[in-house]
C-alpha atoms as a PDB file:
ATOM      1  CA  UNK A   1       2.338  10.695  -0.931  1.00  0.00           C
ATOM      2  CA  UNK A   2      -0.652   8.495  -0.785  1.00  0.00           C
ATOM      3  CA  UNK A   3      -3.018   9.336   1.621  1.00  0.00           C
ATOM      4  CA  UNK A   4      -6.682   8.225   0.208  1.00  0.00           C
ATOM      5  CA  UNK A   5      -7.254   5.381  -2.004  1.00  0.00           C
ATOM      6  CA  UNK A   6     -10.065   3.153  -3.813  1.00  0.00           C
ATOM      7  CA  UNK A   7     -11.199  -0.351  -3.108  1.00  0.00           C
ATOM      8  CA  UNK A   8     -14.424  -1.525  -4.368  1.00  0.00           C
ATOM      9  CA  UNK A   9     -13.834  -4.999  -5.806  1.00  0.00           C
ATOM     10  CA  UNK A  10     -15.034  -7.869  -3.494  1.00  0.00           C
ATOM     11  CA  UNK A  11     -12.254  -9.791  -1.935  1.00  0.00           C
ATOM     12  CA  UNK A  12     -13.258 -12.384  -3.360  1.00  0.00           C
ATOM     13  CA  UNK A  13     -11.620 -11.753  -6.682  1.00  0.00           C
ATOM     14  CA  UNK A  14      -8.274 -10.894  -4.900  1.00  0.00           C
ATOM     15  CA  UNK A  15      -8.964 -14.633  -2.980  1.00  0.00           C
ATOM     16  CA  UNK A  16      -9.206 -15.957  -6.345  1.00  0.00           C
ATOM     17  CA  UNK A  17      -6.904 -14.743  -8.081  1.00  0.00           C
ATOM     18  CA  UNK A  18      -4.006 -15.440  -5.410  1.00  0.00           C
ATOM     19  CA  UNK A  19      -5.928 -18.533  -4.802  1.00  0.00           C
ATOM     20  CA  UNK A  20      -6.129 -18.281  -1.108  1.00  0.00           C
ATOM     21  CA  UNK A  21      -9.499 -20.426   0.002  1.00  0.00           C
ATOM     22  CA  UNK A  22     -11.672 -17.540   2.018  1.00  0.00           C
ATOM     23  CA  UNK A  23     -11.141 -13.978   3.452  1.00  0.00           C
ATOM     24  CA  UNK A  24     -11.146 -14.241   7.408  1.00  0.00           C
ATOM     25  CA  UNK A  25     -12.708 -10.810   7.771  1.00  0.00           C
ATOM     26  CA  UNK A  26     -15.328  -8.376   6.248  1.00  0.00           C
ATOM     27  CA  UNK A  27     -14.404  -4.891   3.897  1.00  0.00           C
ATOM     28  CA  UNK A  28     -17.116  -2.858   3.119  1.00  0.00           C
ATOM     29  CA  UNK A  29     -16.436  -1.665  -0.525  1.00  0.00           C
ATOM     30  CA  UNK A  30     -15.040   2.191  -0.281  1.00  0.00           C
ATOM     31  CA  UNK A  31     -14.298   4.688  -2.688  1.00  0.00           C
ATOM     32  CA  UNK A  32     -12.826   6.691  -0.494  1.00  0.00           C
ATOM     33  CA  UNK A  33     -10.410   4.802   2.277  1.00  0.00           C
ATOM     34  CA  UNK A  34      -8.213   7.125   4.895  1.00  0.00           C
ATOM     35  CA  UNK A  35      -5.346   6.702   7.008  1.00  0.00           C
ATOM     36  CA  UNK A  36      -6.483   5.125  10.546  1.00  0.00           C
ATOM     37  CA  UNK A  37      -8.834   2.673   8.606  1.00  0.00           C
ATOM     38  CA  UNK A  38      -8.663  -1.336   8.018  1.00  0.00           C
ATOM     39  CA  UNK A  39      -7.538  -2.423   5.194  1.00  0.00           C
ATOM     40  CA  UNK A  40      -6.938  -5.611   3.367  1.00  0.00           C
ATOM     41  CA  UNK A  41      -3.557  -6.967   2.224  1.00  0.00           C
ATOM     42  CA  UNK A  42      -1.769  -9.873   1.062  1.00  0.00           C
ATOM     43  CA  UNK A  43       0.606 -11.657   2.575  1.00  0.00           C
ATOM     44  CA  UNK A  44       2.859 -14.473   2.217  1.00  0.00           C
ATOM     45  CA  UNK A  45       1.855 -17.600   4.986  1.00  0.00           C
ATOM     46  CA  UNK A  46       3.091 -21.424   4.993  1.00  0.00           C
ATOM     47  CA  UNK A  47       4.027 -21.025   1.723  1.00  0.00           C
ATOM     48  CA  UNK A  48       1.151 -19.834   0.254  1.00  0.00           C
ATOM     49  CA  UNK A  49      -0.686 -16.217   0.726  1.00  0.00           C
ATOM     50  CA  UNK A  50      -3.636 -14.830   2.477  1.00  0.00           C
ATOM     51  CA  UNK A  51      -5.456 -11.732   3.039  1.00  0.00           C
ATOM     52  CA  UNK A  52      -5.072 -10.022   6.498  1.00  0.00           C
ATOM     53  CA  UNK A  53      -6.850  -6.520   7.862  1.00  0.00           C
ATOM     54  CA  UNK A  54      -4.042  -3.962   9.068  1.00  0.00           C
ATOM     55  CA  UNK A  55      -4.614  -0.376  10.151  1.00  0.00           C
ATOM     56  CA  UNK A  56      -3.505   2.254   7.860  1.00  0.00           C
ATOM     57  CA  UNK A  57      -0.521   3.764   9.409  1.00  0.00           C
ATOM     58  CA  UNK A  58       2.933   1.209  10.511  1.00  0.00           C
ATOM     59  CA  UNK A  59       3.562   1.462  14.453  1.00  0.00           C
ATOM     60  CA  UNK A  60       7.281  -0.071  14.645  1.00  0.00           C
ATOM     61  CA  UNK A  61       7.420  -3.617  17.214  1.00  0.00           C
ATOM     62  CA  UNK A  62       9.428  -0.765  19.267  1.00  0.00           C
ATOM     63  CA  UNK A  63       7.041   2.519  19.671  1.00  0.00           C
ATOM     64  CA  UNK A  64       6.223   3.078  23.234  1.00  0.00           C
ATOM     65  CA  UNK A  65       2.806   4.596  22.074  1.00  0.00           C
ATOM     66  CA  UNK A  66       1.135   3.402  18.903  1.00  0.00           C
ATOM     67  CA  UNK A  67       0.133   7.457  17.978  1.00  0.00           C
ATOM     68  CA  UNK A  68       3.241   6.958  15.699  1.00  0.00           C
ATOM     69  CA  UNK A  69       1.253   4.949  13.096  1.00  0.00           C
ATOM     70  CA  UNK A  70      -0.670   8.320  12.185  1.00  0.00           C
ATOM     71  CA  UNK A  71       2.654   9.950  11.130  1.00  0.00           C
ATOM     72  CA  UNK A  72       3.486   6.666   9.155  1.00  0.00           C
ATOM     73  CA  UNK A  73       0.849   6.198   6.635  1.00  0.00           C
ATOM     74  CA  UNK A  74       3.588   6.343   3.662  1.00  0.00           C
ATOM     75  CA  UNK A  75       7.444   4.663   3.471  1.00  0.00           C
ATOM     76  CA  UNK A  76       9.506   6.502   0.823  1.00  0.00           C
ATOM     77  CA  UNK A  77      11.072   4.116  -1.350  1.00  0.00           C
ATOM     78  CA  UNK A  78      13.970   6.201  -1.359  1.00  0.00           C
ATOM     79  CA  UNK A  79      15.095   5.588   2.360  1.00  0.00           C
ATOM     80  CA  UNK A  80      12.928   2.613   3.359  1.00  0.00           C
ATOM     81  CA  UNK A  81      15.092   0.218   3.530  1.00  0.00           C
ATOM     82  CA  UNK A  82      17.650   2.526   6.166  1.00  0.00           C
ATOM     83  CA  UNK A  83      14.851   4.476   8.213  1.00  0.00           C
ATOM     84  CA  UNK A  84      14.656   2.993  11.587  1.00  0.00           C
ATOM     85  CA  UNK A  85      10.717   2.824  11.303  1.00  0.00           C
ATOM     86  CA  UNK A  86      10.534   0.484   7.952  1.00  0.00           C
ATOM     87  CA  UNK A  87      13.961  -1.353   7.700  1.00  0.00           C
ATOM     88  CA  UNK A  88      13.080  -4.145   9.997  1.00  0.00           C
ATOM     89  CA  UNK A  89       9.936  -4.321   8.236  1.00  0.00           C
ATOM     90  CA  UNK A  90      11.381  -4.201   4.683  1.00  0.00           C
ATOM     91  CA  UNK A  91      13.519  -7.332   4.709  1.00  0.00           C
ATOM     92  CA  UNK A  92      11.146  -9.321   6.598  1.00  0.00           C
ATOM     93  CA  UNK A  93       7.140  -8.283   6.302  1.00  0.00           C
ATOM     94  CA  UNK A  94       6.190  -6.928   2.971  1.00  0.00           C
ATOM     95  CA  UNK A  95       2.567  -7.336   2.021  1.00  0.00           C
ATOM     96  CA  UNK A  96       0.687  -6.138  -1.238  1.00  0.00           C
ATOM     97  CA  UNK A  97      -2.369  -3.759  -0.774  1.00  0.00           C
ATOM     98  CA  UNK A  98      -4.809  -4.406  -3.547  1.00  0.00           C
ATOM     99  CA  UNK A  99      -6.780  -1.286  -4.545  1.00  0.00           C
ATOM    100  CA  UNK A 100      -8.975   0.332  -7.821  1.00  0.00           C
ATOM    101  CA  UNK A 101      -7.650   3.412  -7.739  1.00  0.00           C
ATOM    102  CA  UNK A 102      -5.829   6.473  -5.730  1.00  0.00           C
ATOM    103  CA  UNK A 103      -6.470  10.192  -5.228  1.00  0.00           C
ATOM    104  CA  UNK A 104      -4.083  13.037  -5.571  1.00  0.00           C
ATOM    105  CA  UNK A 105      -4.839  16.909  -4.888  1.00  0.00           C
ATOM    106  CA  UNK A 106      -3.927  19.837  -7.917  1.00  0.00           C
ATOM    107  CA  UNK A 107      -3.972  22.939  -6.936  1.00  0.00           C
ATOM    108  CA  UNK A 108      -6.252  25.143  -8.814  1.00  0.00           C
ATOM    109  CA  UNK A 109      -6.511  28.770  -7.455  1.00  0.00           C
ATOM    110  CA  UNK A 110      -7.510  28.982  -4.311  1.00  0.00           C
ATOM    111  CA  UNK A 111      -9.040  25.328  -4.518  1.00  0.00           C
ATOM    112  CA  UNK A 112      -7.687  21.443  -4.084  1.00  0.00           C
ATOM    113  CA  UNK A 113      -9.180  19.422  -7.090  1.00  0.00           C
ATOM    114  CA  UNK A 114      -8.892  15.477  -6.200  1.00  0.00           C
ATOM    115  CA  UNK A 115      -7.762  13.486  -9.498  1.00  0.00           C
ATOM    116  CA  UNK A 116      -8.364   9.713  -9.341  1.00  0.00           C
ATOM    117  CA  UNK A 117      -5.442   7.404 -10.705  1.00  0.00           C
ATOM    118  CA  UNK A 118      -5.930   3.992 -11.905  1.00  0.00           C
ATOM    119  CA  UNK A 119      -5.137   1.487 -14.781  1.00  0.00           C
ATOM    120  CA  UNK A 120      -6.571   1.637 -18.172  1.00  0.00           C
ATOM    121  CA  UNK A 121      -7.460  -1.805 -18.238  1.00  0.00           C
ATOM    122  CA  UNK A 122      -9.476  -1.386 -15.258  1.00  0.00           C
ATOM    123  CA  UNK A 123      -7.854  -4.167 -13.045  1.00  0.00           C
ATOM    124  CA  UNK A 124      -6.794  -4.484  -9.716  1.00  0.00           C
ATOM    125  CA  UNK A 125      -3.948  -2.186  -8.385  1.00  0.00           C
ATOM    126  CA  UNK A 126      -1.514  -3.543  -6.049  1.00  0.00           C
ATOM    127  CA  UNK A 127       0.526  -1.079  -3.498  1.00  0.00           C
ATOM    128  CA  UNK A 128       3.864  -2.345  -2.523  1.00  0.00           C
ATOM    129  CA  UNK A 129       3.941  -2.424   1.564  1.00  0.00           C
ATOM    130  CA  UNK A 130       4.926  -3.292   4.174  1.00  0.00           C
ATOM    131  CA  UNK A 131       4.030  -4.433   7.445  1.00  0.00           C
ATOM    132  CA  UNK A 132       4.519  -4.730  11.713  1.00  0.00           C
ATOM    133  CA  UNK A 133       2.948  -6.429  14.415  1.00  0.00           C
ATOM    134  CA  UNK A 134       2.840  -4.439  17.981  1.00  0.00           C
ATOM    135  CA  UNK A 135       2.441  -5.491  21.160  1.00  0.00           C
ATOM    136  CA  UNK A 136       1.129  -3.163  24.128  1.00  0.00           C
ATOM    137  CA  UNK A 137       1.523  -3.108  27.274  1.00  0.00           C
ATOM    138  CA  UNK A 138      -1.287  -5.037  27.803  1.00  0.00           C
ATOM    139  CA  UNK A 139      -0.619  -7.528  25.499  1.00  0.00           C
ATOM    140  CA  UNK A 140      -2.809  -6.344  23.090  1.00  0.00           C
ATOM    141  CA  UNK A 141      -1.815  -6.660  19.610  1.00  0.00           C
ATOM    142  CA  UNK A 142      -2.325  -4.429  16.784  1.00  0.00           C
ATOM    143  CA  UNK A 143      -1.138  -5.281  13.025  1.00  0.00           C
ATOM    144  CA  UNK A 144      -0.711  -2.002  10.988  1.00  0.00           C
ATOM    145  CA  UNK A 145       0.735  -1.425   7.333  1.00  0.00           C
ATOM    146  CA  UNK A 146       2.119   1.309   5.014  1.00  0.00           C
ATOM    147  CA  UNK A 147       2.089   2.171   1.684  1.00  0.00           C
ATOM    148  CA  UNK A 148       5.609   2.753  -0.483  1.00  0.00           C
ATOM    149  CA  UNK A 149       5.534   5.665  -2.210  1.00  0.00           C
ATOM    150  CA  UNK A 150       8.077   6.509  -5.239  1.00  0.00           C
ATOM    151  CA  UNK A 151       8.366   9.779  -7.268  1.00  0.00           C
ATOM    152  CA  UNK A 152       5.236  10.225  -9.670  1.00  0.00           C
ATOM    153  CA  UNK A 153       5.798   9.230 -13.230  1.00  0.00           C
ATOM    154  CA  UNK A 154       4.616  11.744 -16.356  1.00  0.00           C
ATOM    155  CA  UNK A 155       0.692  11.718 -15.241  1.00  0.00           C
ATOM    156  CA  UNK A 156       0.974  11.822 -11.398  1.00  0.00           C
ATOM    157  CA  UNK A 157       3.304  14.507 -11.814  1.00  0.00           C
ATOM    158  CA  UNK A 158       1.026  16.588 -13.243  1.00  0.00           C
ATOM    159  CA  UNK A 159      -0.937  16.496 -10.138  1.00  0.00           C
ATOM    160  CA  UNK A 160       1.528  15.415  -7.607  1.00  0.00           C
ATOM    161  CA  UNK A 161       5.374  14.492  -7.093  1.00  0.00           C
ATOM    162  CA  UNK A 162       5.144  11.859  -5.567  1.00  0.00           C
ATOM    163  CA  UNK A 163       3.048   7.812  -6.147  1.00  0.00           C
ATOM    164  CA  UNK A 164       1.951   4.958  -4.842  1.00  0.00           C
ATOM    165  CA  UNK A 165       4.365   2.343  -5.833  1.00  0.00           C
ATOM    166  CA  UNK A 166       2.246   0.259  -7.974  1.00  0.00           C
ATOM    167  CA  UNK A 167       3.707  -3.331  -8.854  1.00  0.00           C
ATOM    168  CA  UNK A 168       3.657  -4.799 -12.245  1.00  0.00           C
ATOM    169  CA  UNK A 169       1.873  -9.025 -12.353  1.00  0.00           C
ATOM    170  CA  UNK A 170       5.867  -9.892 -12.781  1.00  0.00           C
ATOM    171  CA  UNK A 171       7.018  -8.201  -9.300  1.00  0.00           C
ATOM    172  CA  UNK A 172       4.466  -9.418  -7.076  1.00  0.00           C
ATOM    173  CA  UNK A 173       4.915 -12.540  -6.054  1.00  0.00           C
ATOM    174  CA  UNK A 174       8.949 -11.645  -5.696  1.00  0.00           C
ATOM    175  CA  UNK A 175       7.947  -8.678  -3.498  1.00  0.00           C
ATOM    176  CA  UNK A 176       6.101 -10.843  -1.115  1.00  0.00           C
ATOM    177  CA  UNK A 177       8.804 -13.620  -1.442  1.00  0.00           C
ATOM    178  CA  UNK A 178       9.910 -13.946   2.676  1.00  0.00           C
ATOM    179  CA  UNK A 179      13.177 -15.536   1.378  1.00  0.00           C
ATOM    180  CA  UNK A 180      14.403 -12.306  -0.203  1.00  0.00           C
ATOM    181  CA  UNK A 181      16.146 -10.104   1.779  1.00  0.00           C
ATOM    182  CA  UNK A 182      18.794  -8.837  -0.737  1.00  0.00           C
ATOM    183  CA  UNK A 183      18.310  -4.882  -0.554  1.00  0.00           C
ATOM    184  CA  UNK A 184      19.100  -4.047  -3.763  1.00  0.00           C
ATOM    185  CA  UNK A 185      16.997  -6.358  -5.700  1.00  0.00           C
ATOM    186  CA  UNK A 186      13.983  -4.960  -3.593  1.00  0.00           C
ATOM    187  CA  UNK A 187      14.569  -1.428  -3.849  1.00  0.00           C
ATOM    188  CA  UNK A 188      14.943  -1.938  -7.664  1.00  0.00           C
ATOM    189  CA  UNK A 189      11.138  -2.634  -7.395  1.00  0.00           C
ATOM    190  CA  UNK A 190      10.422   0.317  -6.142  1.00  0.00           C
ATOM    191  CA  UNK A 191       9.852   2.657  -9.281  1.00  0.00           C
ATOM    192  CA  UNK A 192       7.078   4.188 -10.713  1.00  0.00           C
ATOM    193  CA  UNK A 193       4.414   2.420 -12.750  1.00  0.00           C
ATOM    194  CA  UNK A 194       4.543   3.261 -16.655  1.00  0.00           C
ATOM    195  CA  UNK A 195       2.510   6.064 -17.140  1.00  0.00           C
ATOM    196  CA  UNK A 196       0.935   4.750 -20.448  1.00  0.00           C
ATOM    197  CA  UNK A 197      -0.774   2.384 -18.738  1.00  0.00           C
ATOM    198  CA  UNK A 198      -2.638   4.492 -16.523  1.00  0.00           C
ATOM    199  CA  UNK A 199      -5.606   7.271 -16.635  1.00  0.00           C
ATOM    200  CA  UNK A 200      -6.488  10.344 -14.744  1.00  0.00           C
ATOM    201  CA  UNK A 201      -9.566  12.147 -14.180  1.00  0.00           C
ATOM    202  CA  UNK A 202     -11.190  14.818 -11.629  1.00  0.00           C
ATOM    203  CA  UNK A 203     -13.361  13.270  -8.722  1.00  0.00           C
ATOM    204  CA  UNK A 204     -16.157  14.458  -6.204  1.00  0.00           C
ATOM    205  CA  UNK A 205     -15.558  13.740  -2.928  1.00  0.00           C
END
């Protein structure tokens, strides 16, 4: 699973590098982001992209009570595209969640050690994910978002069995491409990143 992750880099240099013209909200930089938080992603809008705040954790357009979204922090890529929570939201409102890094928990003894994952090069992560737009009784709207995950490659898995799905420069802008819808081509995105490219280390937190 993913369930804490890293995001310390301004906006700005997500802005810039998508080159979307400002970032409609504020993110105070966090080394340590939860489920039931805002957080920044990328989506695609009028043919271009900007950055919208979601909640961590989908609620499906159909819930009856938006509690749901704390049970759906993570999609597995294995059965996202027929689960009744994400498949509406896979062909249609996919959305890229930039981050520096993720945790994951190894069992040591009796204690949890938290590892922190992230690229050699240092750059910008980006989570494949996907995202909903409910509507309450009252009207009141609330976007929220999830995070793919896919089983770990030969680092994670020495900590955990499961990833992030972390997308590649050359799958990005296809991910957030509204026009495709073909399932296949966008479940073969779902796989995990090449473990060469990334490092590992213990964390305090």
């Amino acid at each position: 699973m993913c369930g804490r992750f890293i995001l310390v880099t301004d906006l700005s240099e997500v802005a810039r590098e998508f080159d979307i013209p400002h970032v409609p909200f504020s993110f105070a930089p966090d080394p340590n982001i939860a489920p039931g938080r805002q957080i920044p992603a990328l989506v695609a809008s009028g043919g271009g992209y900007e950055l919208a705040s979601f909640l961590w954790g989908l609620i499906p357009f159909w819930a009856k009570d938006p509690s749901i979204g704390a049970g759906l922090i993570n999609a597995r890529a294995e059965t996202v595209a027929q689960k009744p929570s994400f498949k509406n939201a896979f062909r249609h409102r996919r959305c890229l969640i930039p981050a520096d890094g993720f945790y994951e928990w190894k069992k040591e003894g009796s204690k949890k050690i938290p590892y922190c994952f992230s690229l050699k090069s240092g750059a910008l992560l980006y989570f494949a994910g996907l995202y909903e737009k409910w509507t309450g009784p009252d009207k009141k709207q609330i976007a929220s978002c999830t995070i793919i995950t896919t089983g770990a490659n030969s680092l994670v898995a020495t900590v955990h069995d499961r990833m992030p799905v972390i997308l590649p420069e050359s799958d990005r802008l296809q991910w957030l491409d509204e026009r495709l819808q073909d399932r296949t081509r966008l479940t073969a995105l779902l796989k995990p990143y090449p473990a060469q490219e990334m490092t590992a280390r213990p964390a305090k937190l």
